[in-house]
C-alpha atoms as a PDB file:
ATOM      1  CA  UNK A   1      -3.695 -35.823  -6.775  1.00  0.00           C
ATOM      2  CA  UNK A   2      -6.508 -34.707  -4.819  1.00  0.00           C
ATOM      3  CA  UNK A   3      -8.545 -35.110  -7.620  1.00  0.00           C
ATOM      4  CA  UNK A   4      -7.832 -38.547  -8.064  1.00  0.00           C
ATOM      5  CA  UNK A   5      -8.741 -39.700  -4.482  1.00  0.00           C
ATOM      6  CA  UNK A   6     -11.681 -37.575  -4.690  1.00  0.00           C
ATOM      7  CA  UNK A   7     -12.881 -39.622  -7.759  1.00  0.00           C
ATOM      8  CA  UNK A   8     -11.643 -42.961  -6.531  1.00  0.00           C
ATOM      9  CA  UNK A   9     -13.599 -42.114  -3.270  1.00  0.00           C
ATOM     10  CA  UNK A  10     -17.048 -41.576  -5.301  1.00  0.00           C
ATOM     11  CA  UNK A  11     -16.429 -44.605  -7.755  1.00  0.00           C
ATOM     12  CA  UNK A  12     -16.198 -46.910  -4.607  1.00  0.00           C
ATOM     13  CA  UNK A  13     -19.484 -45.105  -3.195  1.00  0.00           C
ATOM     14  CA  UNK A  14     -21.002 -45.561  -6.456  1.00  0.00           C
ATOM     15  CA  UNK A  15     -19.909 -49.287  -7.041  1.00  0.00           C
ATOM     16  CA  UNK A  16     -20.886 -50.235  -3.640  1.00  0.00           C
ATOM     17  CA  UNK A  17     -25.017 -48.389  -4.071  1.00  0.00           C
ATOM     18  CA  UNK A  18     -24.944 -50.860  -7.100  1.00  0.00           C
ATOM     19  CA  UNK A  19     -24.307 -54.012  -4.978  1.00  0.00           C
ATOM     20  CA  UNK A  20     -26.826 -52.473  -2.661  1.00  0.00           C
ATOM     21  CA  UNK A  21     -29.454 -52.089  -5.567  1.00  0.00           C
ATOM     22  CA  UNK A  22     -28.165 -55.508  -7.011  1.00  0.00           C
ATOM     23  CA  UNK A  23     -29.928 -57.223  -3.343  1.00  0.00           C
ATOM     24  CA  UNK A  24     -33.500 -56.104  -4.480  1.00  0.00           C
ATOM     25  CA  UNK A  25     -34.133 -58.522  -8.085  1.00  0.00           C
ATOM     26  CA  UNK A  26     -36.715 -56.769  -9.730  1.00  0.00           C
ATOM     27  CA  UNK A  27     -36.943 -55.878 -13.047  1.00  0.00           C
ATOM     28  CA  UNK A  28     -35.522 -52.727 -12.763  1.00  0.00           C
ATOM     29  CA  UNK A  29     -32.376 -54.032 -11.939  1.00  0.00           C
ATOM     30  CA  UNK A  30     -30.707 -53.386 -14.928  1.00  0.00           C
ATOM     31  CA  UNK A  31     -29.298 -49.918 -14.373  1.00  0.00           C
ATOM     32  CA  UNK A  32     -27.943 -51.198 -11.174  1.00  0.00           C
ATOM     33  CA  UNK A  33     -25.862 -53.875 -12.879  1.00  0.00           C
ATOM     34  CA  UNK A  34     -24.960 -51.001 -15.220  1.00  0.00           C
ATOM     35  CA  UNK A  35     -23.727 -48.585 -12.469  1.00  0.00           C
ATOM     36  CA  UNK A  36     -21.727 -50.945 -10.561  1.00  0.00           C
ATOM     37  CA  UNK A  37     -20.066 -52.405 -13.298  1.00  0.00           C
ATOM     38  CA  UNK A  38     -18.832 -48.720 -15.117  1.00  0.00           C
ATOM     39  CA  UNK A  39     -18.102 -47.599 -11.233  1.00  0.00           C
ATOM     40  CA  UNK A  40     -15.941 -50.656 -10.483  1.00  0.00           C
ATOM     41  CA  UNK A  41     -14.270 -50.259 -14.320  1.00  0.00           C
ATOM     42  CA  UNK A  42     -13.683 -46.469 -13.155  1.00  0.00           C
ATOM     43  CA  UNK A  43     -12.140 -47.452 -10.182  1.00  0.00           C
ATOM     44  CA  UNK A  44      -9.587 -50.052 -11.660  1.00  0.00           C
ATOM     45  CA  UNK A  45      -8.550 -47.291 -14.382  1.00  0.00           C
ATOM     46  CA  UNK A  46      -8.005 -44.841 -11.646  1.00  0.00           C
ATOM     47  CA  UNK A  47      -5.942 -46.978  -9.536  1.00  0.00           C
ATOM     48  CA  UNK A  48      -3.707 -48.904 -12.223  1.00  0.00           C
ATOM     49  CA  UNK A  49       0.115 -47.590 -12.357  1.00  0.00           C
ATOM     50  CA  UNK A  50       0.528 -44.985 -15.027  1.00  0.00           C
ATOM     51  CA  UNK A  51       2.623 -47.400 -16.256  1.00  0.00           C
ATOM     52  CA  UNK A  52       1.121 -49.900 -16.985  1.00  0.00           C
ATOM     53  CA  UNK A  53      -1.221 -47.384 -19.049  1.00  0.00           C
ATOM     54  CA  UNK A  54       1.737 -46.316 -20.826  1.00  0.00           C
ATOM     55  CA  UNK A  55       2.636 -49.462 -21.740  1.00  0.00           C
ATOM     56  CA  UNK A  56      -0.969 -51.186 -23.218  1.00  0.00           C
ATOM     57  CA  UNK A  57      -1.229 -47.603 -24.837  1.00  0.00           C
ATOM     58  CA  UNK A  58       2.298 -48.341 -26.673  1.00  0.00           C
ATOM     59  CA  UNK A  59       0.715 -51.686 -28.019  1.00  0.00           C
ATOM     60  CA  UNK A  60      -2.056 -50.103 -30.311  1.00  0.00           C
END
């Protein structure tokens, strides 16, 4: 469990030095966009019901 919140905690961090990087347009701004968008797609698998994993994983 403590591994969880500990990964949830640095996702967040992560997702939110994208939307910091994101203020700056430059060319370069590319891995930004990158960072915050697999940070904030880590962060919604982390914090989904097991659930409702179980259950898209029985559809396939």
């Amino acid at each position: 469990m403590l591994v969880a919140v500990v990964a949830i905690a640095l996702a967040v961090l992560l997702a939110l030095q994208g939307l910091g990087m994101l203020g700056t347009v430059t060319a370069d701004a590319l891995p930004a966009v990158a960072a915050t968008v697999l940070s904030a797609a880590l962060v919604a698998l982390l914090v989904v019901p097991g659930a409702s994993r179980a259950w898209s994983a029985r559809r396939r």
